[in-house]
C-alpha atoms as a PDB file:
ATOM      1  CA  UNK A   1     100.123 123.778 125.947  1.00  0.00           C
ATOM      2  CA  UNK A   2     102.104 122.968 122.780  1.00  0.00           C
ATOM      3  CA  UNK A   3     100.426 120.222 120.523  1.00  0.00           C
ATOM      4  CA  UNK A   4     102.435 118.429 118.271  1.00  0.00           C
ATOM      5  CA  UNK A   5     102.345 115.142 115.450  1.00  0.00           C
ATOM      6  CA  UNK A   6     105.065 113.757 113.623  1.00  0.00           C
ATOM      7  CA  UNK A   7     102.714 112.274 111.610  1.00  0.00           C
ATOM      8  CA  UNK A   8     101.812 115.782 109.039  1.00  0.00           C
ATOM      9  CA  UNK A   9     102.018 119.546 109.252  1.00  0.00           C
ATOM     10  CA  UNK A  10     101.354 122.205 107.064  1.00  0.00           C
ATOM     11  CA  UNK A  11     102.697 125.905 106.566  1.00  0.00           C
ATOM     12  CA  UNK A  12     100.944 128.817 103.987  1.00  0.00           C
ATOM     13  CA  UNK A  13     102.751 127.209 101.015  1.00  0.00           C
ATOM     14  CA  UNK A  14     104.142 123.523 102.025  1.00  0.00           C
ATOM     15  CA  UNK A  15     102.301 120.582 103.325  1.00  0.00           C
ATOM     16  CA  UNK A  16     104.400 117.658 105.054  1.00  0.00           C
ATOM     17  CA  UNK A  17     104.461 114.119 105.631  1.00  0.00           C
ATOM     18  CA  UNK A  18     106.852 112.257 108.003  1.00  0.00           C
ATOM     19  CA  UNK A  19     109.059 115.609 107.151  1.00  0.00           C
ATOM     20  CA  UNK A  20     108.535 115.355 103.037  1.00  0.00           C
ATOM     21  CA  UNK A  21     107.091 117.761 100.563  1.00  0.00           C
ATOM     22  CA  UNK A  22     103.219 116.449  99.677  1.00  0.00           C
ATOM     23  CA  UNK A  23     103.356 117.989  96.623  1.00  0.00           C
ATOM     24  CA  UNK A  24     107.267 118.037  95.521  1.00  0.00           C
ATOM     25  CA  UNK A  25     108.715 114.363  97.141  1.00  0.00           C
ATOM     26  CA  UNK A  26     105.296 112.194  96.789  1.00  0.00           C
ATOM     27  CA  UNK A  27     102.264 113.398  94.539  1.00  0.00           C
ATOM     28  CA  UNK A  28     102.399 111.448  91.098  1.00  0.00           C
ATOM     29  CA  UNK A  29     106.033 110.345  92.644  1.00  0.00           C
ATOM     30  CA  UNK A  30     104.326 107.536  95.174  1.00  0.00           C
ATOM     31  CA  UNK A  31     101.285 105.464  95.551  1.00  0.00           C
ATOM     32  CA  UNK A  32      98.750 104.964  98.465  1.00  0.00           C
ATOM     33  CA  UNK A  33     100.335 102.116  99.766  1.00  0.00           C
ATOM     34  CA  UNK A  34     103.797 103.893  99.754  1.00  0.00           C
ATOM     35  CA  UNK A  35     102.039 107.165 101.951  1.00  0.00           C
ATOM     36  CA  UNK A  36      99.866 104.791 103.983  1.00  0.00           C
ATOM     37  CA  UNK A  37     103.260 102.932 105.369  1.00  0.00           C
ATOM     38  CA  UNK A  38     104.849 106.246 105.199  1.00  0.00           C
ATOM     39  CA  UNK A  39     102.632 107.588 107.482  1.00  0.00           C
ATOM     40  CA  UNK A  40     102.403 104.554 109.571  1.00  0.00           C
ATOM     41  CA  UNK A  41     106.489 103.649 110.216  1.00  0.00           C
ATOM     42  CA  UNK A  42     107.877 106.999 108.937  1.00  0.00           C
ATOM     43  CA  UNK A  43     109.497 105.491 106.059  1.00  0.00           C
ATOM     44  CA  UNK A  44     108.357 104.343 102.371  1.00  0.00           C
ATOM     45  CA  UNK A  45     108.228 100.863 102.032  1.00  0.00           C
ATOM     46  CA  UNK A  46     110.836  97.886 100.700  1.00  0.00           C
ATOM     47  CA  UNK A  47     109.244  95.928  97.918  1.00  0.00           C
ATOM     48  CA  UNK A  48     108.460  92.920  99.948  1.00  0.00           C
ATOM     49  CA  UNK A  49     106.272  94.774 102.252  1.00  0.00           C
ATOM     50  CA  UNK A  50     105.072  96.925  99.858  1.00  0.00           C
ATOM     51  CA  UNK A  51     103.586  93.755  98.132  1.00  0.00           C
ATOM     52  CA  UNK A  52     103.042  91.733 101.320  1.00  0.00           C
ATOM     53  CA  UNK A  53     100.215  94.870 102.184  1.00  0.00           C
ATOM     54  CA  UNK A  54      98.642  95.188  99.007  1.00  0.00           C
ATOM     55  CA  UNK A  55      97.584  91.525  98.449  1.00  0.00           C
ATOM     56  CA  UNK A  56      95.921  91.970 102.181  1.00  0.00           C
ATOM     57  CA  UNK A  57      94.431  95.107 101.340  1.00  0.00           C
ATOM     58  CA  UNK A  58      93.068  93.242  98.055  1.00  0.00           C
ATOM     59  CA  UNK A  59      91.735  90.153  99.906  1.00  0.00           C
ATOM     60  CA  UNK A  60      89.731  92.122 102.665  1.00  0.00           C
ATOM     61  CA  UNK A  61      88.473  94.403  99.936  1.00  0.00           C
ATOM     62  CA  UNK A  62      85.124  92.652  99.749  1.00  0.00           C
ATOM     63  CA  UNK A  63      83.050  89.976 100.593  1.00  0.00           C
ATOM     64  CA  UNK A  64      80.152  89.720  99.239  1.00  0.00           C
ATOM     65  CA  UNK A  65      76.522  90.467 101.078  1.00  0.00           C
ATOM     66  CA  UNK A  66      78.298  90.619 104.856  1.00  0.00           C
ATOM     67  CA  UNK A  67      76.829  92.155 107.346  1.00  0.00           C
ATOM     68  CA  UNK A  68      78.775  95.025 107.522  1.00  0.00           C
ATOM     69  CA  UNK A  69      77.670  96.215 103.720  1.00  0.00           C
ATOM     70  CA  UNK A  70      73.930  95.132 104.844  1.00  0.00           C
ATOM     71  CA  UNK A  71      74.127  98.145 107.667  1.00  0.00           C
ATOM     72  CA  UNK A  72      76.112 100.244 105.140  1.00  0.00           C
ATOM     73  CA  UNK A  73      73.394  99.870 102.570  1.00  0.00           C
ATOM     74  CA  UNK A  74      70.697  99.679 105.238  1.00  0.00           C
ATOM     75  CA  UNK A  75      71.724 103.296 106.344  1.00  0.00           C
ATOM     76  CA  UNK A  76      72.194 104.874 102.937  1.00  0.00           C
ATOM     77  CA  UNK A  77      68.075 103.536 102.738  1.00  0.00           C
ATOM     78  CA  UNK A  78      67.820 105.660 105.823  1.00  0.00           C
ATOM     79  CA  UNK A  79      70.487 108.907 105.313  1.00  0.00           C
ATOM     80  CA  UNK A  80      71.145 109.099 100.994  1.00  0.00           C
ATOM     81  CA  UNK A  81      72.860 112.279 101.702  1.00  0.00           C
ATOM     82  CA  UNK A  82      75.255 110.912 104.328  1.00  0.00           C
ATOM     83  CA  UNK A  83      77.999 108.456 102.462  1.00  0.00           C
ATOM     84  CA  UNK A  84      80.563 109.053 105.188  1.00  0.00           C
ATOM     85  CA  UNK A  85      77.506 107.705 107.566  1.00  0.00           C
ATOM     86  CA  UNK A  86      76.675 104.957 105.634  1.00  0.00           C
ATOM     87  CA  UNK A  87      80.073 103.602 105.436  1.00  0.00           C
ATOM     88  CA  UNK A  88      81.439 104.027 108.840  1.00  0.00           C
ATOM     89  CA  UNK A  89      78.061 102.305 109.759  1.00  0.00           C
ATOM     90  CA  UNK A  90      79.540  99.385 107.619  1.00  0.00           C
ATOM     91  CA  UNK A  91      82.971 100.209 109.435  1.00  0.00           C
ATOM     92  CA  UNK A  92      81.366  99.998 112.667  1.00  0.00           C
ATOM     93  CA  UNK A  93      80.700  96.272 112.289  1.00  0.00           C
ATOM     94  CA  UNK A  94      84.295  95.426 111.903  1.00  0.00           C
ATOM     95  CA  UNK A  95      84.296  93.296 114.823  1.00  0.00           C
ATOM     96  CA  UNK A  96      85.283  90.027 116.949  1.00  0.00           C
ATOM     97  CA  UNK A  97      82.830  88.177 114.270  1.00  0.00           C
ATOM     98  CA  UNK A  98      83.283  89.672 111.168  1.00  0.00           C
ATOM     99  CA  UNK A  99      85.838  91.867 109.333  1.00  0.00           C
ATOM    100  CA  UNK A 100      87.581  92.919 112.461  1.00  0.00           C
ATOM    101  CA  UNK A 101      89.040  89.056 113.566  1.00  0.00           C
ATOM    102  CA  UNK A 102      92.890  89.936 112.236  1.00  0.00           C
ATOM    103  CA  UNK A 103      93.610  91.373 115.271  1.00  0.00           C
ATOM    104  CA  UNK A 104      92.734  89.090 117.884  1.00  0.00           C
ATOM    105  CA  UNK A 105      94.335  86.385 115.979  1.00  0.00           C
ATOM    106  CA  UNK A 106      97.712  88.608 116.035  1.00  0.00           C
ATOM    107  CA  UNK A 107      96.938  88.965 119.860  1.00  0.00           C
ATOM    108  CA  UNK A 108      96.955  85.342 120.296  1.00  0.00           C
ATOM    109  CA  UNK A 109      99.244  84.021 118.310  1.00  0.00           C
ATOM    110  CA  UNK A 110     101.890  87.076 119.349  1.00  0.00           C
ATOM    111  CA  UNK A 111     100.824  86.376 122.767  1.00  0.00           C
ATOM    112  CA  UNK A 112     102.224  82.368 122.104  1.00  0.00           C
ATOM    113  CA  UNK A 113     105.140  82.474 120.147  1.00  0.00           C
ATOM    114  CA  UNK A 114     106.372  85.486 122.705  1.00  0.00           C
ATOM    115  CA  UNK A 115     106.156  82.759 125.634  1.00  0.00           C
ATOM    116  CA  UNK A 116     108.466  79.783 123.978  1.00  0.00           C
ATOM    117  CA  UNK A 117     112.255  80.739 123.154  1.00  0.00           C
ATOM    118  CA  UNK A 118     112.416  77.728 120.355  1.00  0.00           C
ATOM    119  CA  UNK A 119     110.179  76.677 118.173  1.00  0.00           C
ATOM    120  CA  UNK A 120     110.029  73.048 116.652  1.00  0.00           C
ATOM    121  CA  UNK A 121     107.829  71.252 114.931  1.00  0.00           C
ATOM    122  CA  UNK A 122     106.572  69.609 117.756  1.00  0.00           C
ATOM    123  CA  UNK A 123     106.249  72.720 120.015  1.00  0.00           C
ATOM    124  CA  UNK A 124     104.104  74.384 117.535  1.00  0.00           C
ATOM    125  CA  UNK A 125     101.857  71.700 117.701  1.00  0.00           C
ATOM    126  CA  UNK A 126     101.635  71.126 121.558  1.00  0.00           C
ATOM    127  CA  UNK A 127     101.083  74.723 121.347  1.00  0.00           C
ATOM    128  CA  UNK A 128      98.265  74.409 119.163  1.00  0.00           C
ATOM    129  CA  UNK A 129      96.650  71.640 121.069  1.00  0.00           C
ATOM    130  CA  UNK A 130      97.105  74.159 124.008  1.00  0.00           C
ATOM    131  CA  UNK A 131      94.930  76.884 122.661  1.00  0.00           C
ATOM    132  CA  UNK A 132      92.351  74.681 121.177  1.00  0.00           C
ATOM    133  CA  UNK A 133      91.508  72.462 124.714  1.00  0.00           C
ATOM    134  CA  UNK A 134      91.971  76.341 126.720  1.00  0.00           C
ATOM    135  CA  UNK A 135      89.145  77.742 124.113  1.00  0.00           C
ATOM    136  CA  UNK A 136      87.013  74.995 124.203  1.00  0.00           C
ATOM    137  CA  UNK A 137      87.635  74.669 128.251  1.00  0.00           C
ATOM    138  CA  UNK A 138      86.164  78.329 128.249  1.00  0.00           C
ATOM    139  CA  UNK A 139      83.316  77.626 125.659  1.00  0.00           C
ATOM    140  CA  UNK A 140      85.624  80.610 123.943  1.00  0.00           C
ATOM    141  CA  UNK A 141      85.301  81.224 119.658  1.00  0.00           C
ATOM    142  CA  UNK A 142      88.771  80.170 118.756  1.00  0.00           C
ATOM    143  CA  UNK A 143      89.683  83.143 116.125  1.00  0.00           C
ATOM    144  CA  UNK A 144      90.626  82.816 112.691  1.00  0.00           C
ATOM    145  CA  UNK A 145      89.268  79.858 111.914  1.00  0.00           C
ATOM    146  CA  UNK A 146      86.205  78.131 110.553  1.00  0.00           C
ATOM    147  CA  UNK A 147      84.210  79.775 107.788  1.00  0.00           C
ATOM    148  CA  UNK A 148      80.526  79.831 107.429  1.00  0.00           C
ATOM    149  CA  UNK A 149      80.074  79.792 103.414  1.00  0.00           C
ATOM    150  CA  UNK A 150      83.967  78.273 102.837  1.00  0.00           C
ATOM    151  CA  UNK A 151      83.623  75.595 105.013  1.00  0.00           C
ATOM    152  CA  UNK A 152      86.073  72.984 103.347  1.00  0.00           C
ATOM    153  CA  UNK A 153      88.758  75.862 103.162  1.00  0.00           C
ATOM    154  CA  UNK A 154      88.870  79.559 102.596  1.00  0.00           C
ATOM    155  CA  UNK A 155      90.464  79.664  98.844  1.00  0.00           C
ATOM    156  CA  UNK A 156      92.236  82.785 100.037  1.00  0.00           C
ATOM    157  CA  UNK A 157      94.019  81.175 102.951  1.00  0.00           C
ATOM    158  CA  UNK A 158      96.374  79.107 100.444  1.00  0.00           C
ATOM    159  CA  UNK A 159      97.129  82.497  98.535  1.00  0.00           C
ATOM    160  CA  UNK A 160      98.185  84.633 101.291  1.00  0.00           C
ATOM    161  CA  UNK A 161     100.533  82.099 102.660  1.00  0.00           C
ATOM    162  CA  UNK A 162     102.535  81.605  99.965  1.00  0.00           C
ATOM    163  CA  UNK A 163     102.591  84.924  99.124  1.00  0.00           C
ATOM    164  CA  UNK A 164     104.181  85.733 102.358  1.00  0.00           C
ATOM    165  CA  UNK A 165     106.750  82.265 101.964  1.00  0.00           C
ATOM    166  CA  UNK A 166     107.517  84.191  99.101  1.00  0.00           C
ATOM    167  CA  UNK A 167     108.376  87.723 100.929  1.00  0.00           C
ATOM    168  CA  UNK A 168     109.952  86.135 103.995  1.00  0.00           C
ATOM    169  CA  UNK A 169     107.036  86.588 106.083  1.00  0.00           C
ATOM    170  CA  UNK A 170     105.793  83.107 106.980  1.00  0.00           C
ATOM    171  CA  UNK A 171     107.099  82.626 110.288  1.00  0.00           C
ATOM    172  CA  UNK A 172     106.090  81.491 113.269  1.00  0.00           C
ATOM    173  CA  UNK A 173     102.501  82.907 113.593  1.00  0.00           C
ATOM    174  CA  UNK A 174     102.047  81.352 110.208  1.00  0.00           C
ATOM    175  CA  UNK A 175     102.889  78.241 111.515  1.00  0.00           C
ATOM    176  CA  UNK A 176     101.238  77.984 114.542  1.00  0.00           C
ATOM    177  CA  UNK A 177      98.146  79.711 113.201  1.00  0.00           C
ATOM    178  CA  UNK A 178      98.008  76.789 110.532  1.00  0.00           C
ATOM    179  CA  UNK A 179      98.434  73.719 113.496  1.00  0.00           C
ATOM    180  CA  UNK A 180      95.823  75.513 115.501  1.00  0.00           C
ATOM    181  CA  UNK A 181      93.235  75.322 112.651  1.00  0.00           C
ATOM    182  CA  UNK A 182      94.574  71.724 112.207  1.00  0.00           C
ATOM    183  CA  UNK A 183      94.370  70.839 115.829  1.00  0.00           C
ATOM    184  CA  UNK A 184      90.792  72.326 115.964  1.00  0.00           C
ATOM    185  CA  UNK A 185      89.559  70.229 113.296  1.00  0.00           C
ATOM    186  CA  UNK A 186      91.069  66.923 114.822  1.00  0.00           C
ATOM    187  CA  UNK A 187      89.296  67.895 118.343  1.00  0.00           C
ATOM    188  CA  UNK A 188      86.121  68.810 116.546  1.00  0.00           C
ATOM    189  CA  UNK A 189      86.320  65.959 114.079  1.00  0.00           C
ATOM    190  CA  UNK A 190      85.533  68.211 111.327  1.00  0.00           C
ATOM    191  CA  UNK A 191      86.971  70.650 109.158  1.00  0.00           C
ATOM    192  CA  UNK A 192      87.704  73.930 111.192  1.00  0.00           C
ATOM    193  CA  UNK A 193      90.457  75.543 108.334  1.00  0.00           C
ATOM    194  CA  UNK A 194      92.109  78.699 108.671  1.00  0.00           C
ATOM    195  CA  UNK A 195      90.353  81.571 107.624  1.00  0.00           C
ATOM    196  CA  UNK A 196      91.250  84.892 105.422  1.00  0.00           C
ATOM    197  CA  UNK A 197      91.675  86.665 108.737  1.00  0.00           C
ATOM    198  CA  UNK A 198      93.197  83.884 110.424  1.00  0.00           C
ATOM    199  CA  UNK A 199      96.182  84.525 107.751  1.00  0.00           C
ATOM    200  CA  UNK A 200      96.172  87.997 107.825  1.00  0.00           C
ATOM    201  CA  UNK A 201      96.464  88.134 111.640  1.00  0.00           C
ATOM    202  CA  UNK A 202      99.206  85.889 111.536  1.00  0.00           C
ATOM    203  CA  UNK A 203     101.253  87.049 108.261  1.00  0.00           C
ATOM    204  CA  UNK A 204     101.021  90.676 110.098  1.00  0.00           C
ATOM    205  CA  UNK A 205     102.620  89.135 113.088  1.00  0.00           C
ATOM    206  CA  UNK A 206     105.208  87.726 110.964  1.00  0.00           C
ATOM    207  CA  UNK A 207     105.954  90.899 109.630  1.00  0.00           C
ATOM    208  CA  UNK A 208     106.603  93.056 112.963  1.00  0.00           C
ATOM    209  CA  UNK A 209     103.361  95.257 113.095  1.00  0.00           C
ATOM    210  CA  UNK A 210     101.660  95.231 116.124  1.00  0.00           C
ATOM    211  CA  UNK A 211      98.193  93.428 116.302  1.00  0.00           C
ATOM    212  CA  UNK A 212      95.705  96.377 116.062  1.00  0.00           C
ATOM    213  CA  UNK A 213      97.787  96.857 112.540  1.00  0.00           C
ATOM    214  CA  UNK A 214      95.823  93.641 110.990  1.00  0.00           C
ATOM    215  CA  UNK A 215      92.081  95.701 111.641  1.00  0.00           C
ATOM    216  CA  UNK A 216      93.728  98.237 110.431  1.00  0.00           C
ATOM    217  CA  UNK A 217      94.332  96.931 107.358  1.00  0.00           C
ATOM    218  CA  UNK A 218      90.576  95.240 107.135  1.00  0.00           C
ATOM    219  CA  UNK A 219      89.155  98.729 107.804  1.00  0.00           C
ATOM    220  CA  UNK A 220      91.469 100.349 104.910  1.00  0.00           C
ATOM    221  CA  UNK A 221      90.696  97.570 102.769  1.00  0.00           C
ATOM    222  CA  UNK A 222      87.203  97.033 103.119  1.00  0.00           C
ATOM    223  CA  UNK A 223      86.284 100.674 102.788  1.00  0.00           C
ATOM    224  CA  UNK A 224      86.732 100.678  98.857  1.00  0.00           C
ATOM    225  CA  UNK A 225      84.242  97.911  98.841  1.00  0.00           C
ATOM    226  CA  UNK A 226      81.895  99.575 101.061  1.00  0.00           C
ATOM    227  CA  UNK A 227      81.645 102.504  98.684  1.00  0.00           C
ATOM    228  CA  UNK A 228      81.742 100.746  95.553  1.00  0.00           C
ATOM    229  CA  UNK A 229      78.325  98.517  97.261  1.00  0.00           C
ATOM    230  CA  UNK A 230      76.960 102.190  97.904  1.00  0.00           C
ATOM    231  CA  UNK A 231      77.732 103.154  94.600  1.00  0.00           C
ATOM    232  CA  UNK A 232      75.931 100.111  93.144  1.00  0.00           C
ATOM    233  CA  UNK A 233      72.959 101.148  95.920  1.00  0.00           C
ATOM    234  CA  UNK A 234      72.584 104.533  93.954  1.00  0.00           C
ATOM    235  CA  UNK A 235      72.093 102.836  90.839  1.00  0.00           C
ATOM    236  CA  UNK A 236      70.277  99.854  91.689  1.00  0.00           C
ATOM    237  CA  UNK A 237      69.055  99.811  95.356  1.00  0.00           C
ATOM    238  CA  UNK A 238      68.573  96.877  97.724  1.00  0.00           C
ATOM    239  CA  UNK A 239      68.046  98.558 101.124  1.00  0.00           C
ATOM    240  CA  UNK A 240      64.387  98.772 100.431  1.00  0.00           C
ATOM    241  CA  UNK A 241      64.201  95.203  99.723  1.00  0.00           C
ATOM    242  CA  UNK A 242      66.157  94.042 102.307  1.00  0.00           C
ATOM    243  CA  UNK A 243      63.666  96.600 104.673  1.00  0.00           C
ATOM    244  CA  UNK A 244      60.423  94.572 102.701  1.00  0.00           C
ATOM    245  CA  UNK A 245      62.337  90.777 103.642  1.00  0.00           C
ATOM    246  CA  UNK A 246      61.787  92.442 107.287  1.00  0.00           C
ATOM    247  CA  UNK A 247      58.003  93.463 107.032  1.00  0.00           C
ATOM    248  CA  UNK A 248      57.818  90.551 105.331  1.00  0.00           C
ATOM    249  CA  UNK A 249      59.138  87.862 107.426  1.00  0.00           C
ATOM    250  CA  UNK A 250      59.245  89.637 110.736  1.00  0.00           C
ATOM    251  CA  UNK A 251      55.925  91.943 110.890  1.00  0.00           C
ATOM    252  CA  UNK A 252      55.716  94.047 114.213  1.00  0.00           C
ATOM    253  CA  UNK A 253      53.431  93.595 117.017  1.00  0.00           C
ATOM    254  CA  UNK A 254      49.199  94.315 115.879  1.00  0.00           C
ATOM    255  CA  UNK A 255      48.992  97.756 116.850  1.00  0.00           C
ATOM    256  CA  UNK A 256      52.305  99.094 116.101  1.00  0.00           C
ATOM    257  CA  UNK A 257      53.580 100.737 113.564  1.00  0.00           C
ATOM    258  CA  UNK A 258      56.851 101.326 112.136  1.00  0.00           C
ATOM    259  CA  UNK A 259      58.941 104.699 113.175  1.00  0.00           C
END
């Protein structure tokens, strides 16, 4: 049985990437961003996309306290000597409710745009209406929008957008995803707006990748923060306090005792 990748291969002297020298076509010739679409399309990037990546890289980079750098410093309180365990514990979290949203925005709003042949102002919007009433019908989380802490508007949202108006990538996704966060807050009668990942899902739409390419991103992306919180956790650690809030607050059953 013959296994084979396109994606890298090495030999006793040469290591390969899409089919170009490592160490003679890219090292100190290219940047992560140029290797990590390199590897992901099989060609370096054009400028536009080149710059349409990094500034989603940079705005899922961190967050704050989230819950996925809680577990990541939670479990280098538990395993010091395991970094790669305490971030993919972090990485792990990436899910439908935090971090990992990008993608099931792309699946919806792909999913939409792929079932109308024109689009017009007033088709986005009955399309809009259409996936708010269906989510609410189903008592379903419409993603991508709504924020818990930004909850009069996510300041990156406005970034992102024009960022992609200004690469050519704020198409249809864009659009729609911006009337269904509109038609959301008119149903709800309150503000509902779109959300970091709300953008991100759609802007990757705009720009071709397939949906799963949006986590990707967030996962890329939000692993520099998660190490840079564990490096802070060396230095000055929280995990024990954060254990203590749980003694504290949530003491276990008389008679028990902690594992």
């Amino acid at each position: 049985m013959q296994l084979e990748t396109h994606i890298g291969h090495s030999t006793a002297t040469d290591i390969y990437l899409r089919g170009r020298n490592l160490v003679t076509e890219i090292i100190g010739q290219r940047d992560f961003i140029d290797v990590m679409l390199l590897e992901f399309t099989g060609e370096f990037p054009e400028p536009r996309l080149k710059a349409m990546v990094n500034a989603v890289l940079v705005t899922v980079s961190d967050h704050g306290l989230t819950p996925v750098v809680l577990a990541s410093r939670l479990t280098y309180l538990g395993a010091p000597e395991s970094l790669q365990g305490a971030v993919a514990a972090g990485l792990l979290g990436a899910g439908s409710h935090f971090l990992g949203t990008m993608q099931s925005v792309a699946e919806l709003m792909r999913r939409e745009v792929a079932r109308r042949s024109e689009w017009d102002e007033a088709a986005i919007e009955a399309a809009a209406h259409d996936i708010v009433q269906s989510h609410r019908g189903a008592k379903k989380i419409i993603p991508g929008i709504g924020h818990p802490i930004h909850v009069n508007g996510d300041p990156r949202t406005p970034k992102l957008l024009e960022l992609a108006a200004a690469n050519g990538y704020r198409g249809a996704h864009c659009a729609l995803a911006e009337a269904v966060a509109r038609a959301a807050s008119k149903a709800l009668n309150r503000t509902m707006p779109l959300n970091a990942a709300g953008a991100v899902g759609a802007v990757v739409s705009d720009m071709g990748f397939p949906p799963f390419f949006g986590k990707a991103l967030a996962l890329v992306g939000r692993t520099a923060g998660l190490v840079a919180h564990l490096a802070e956790e060396m230095k000055q650690p929280m995990g024990q306090k954060l254990w203590d809030l749980v003694l504290e607050h949530a003491p276990p059953p008389q008679g028990s005792a902690p594992a």
